[in-house]
Protein backbone atom coordinates (compact mmCIF):
# COMPACT_ATOMS: atom_id res chain seq x y z
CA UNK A 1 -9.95 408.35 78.87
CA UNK A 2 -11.54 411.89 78.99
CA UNK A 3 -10.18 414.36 77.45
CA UNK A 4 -12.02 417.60 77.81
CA UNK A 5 -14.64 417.67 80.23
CA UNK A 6 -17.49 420.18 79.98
CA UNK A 7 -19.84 420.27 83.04
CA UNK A 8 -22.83 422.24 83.64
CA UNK A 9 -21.51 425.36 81.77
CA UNK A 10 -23.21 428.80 81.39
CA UNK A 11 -21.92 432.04 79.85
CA UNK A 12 -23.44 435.19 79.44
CA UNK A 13 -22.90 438.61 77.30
CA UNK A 14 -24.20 440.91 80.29
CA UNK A 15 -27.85 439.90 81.05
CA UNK A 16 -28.26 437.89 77.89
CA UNK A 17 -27.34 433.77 78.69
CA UNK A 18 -25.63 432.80 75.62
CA UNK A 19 -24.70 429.23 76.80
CA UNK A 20 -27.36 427.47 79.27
CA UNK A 21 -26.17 424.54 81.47
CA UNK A 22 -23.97 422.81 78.89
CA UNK A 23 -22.42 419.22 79.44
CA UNK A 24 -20.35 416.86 77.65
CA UNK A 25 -16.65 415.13 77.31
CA UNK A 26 -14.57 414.40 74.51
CA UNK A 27 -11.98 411.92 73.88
CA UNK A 28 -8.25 411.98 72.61
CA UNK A 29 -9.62 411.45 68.82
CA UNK A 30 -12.95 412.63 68.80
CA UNK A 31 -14.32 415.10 65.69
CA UNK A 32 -17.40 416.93 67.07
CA UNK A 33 -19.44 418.54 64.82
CA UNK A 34 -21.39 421.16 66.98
CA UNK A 35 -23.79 422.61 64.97
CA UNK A 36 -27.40 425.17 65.47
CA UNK A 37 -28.87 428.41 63.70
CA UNK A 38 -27.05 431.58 64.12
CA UNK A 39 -27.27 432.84 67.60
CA UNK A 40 -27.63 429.08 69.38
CA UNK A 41 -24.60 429.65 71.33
CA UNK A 42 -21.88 427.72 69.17
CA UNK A 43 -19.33 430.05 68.75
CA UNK A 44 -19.66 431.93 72.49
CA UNK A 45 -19.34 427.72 73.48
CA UNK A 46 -15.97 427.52 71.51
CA UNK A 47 -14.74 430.85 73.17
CA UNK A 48 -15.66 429.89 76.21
CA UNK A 49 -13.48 426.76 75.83
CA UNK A 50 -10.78 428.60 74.33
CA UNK A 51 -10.54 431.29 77.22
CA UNK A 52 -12.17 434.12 75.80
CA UNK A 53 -15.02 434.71 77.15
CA UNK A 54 -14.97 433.11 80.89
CA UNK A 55 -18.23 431.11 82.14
CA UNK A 56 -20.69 432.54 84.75
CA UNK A 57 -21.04 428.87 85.84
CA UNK A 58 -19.80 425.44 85.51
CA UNK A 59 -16.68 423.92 85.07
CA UNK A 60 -14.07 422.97 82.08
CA UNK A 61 -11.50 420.53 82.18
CA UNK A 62 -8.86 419.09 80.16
CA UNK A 63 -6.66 416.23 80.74
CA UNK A 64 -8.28 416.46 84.66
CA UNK A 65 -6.92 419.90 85.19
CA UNK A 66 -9.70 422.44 85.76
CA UNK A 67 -9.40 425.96 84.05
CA UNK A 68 -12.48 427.51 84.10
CA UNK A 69 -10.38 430.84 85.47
CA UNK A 70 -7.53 430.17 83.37
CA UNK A 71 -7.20 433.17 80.41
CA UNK A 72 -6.59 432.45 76.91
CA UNK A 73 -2.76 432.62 76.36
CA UNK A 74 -2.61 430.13 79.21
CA UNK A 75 -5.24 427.43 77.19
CA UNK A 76 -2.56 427.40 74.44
CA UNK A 77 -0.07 426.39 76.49
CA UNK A 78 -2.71 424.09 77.70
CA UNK A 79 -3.24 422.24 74.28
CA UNK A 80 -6.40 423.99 73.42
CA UNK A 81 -6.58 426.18 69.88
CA UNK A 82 -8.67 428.50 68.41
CA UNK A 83 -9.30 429.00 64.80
CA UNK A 84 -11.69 431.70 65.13
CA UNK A 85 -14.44 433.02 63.08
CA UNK A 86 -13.38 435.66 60.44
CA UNK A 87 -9.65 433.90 60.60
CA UNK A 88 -8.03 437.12 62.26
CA UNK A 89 -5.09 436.65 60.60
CA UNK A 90 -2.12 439.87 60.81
CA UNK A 91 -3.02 440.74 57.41
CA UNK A 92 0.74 442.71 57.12
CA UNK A 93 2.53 440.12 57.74
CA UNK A 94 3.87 436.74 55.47
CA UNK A 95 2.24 433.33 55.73
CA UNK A 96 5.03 431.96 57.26
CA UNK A 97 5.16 434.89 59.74
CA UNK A 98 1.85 433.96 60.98
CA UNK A 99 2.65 430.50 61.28
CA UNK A 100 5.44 431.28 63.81
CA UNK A 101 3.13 433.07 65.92
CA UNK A 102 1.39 429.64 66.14
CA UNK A 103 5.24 428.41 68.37
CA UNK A 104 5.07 431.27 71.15
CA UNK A 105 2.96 429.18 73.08
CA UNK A 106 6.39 427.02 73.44
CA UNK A 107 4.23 423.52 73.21
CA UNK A 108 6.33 421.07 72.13
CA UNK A 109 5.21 418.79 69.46
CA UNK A 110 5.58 417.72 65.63
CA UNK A 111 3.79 420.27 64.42
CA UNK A 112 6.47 422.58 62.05
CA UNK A 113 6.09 424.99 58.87
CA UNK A 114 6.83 421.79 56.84
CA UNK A 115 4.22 419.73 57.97
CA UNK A 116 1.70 422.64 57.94
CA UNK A 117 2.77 422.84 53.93
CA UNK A 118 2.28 419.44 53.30
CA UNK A 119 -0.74 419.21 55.05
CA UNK A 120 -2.29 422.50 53.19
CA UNK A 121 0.19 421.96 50.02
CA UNK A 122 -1.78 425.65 48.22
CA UNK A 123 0.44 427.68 50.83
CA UNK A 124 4.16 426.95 49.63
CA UNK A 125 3.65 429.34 46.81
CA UNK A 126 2.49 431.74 48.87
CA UNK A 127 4.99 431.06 51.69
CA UNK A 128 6.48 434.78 51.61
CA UNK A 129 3.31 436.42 50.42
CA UNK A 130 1.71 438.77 53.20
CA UNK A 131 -1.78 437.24 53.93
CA UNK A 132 -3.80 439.76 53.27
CA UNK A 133 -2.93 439.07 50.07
CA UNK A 134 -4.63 435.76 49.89
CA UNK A 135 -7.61 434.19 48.75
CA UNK A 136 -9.94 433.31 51.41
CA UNK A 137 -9.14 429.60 51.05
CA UNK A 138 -5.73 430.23 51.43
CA UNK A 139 -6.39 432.40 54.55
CA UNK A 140 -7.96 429.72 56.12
CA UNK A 141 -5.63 427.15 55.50
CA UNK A 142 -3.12 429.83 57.52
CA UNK A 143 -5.29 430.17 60.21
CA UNK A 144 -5.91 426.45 60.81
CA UNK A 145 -2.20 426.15 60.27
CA UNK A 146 -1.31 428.84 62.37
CA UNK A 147 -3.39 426.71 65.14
CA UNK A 148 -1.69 423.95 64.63
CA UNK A 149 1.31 425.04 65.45
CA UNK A 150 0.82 425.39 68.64
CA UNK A 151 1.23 421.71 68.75
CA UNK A 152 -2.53 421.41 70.42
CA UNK A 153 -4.39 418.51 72.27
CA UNK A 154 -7.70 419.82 70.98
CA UNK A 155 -8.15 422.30 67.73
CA UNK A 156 -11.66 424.58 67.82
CA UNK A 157 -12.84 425.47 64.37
CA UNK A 158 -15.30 428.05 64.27
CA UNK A 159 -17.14 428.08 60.67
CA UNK A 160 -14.56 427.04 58.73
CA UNK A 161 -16.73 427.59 55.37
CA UNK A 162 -18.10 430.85 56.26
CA UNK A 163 -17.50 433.16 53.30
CA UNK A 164 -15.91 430.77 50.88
CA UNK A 165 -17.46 429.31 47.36
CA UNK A 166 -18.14 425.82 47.11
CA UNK A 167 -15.25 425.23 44.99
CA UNK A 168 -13.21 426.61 48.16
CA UNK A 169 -14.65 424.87 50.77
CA UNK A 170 -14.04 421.46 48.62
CA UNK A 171 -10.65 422.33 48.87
CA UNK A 172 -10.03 423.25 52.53
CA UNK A 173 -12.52 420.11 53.56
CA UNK A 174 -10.11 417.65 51.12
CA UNK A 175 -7.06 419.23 53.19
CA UNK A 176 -8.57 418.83 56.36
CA UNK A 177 -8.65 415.45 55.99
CA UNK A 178 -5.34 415.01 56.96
CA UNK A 179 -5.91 416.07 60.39
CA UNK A 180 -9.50 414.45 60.67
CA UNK A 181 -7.54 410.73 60.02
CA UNK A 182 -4.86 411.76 62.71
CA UNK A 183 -6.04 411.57 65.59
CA UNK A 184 -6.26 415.16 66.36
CA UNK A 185 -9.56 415.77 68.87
CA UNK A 186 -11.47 418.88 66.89
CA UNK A 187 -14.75 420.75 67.71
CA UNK A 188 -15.83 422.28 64.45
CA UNK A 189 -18.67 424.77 64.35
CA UNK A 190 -20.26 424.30 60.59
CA UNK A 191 -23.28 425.27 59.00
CA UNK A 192 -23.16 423.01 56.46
CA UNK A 193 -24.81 420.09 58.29
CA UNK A 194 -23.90 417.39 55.69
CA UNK A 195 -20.61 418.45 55.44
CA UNK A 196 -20.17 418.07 59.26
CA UNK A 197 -22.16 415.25 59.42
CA UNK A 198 -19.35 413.74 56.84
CA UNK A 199 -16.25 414.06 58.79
CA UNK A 200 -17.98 413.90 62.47
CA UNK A 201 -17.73 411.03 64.85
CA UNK A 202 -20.30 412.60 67.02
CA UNK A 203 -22.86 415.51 66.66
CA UNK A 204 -24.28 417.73 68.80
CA UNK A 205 -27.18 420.26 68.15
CA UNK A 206 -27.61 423.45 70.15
CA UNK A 207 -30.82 425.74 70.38
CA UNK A 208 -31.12 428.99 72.18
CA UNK A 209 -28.11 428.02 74.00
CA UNK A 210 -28.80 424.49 75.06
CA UNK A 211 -27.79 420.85 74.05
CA UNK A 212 -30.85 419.68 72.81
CA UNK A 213 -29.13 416.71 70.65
CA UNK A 214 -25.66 414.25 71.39
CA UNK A 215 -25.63 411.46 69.51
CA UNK A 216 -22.87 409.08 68.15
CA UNK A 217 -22.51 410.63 63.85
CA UNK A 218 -23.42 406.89 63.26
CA UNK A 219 -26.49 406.92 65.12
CA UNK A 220 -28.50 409.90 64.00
CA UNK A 221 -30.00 410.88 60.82
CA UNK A 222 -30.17 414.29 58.65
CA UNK A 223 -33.94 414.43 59.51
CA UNK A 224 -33.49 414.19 63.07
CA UNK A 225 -30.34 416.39 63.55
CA UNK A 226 -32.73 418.99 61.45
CA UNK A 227 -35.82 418.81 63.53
CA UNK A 228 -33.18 419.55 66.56
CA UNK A 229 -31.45 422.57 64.99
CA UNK A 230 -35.34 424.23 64.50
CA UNK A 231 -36.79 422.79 67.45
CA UNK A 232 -39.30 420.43 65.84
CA UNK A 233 -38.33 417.69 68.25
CA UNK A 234 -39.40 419.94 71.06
CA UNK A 235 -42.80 420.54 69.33
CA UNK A 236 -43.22 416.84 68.58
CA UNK A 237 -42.11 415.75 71.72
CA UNK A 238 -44.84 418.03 73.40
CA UNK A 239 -47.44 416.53 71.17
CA UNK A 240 -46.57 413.38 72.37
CA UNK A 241 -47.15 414.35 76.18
CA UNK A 242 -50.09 416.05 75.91
């Protein structure tokens, strides 16, 4: 059964078109790995979904219900989460502060503080420290934390390595694999195509603000997900035709 359904969808920033006639569904347990160069329209995608930034055109819907219209705060209560770019964490207050922001949505669920620690096991130290504080693993683990308390259907990650050593990301990736075994349906936004390529069950390449690969994780290679993200497929598919 369909989960999210995306049909058709554009989004602008003024006269620019960011996100260019954009379709695809999910299921309860799917891990997309949406992945492009900078400025392919991955991130305005996952705000779009999120409520952010509202579509020009098209149509989202989750569980059946459309909200296109709907604003942000309402998506939460929705089942759809955000861990945006950057983390945006309220860098004055305590780990576990944060966290409880994650419950205002009022979701119900079995997401609580102590599941969040055992799932990211480096925050219980820090449980009282105030996050801006913390290292930039640790703030993400809050933020996708944070997130998950909100008890949601579907949890948007939006470069979830950006910033962080090697060493770092290791760490937050071996974490994550808690929720990638769950069940929990995630759309992560990741550079790193091997490392999405890893935990994905499905892949899809953007460029210039279009879908220009969907494939099954399974079913596609490094090479070709590469030739999508630069838009060699496009040149050798026009070789081919003419």
């Amino acid at each position: 059964m369909t989960l999210l359904s995306v049909q058709n969808l554009d989004v602008r920033h003024g006269l620019l078109q960011a996100v260019r006639d954009v379709s695809f569904d999910l299921s309860r347990g799917d891990v997309l790995a949406l992945v492009g160069a900078n400025g392919a329209g991955k991130t305005t995608l996952l705000r779009s979904l999120a409520g952010a930034h509202l579509p020009a055109a098209g149509r989202i819907a989750l569980n059946g219900q459309d909200m296109t219209k709907v604003p942000s705060h309402q998506r939460i209560a929705m089942g759809i989460a955000l861990v945006p770019e950057g983390r945006r964490l309220f860098s004055q207050m305590t780990v576990e502060e944060n966290l409880l922001l994650g419950k205002t949505s009022g979701r119900p669920g079995d997401w609580t503080i102590d599941r969040v620690f055992s799932a990211f096991p480096n925050l219980v130290a820090r449980r009282h420290a105030k996050t801006g504080h913390l290292s930039g693993g640790e703030q993400q683990a809050t933020a996708i934390g944070r997130a998950l308390m909100s008890n949601p259907d579907i949890l948007l990650l939006d470069e979830v390595s950006l910033g962080l050593s090697p060493l770092v990301v290791d760490r937050v990736y071996a974490q994550l694999q808690t929720l990638l075994t769950s069940g929990t349906t995630i759309i992560l936004v990741e550079q790193d195509l091997s490392r999405a390529m890893g935990v994905a069950s499905r892949v899809i390449c953007m460029l210039e603000g279009r879908v220009v690969l969907d494939s099954p994780a399974e079913q596609v290679t490094r090479d070709e997900v590469t030739k999508a993200y630069f838009g060699l497929h496009r040149e050798n598919n026009e070789r081919v035709a003419s």
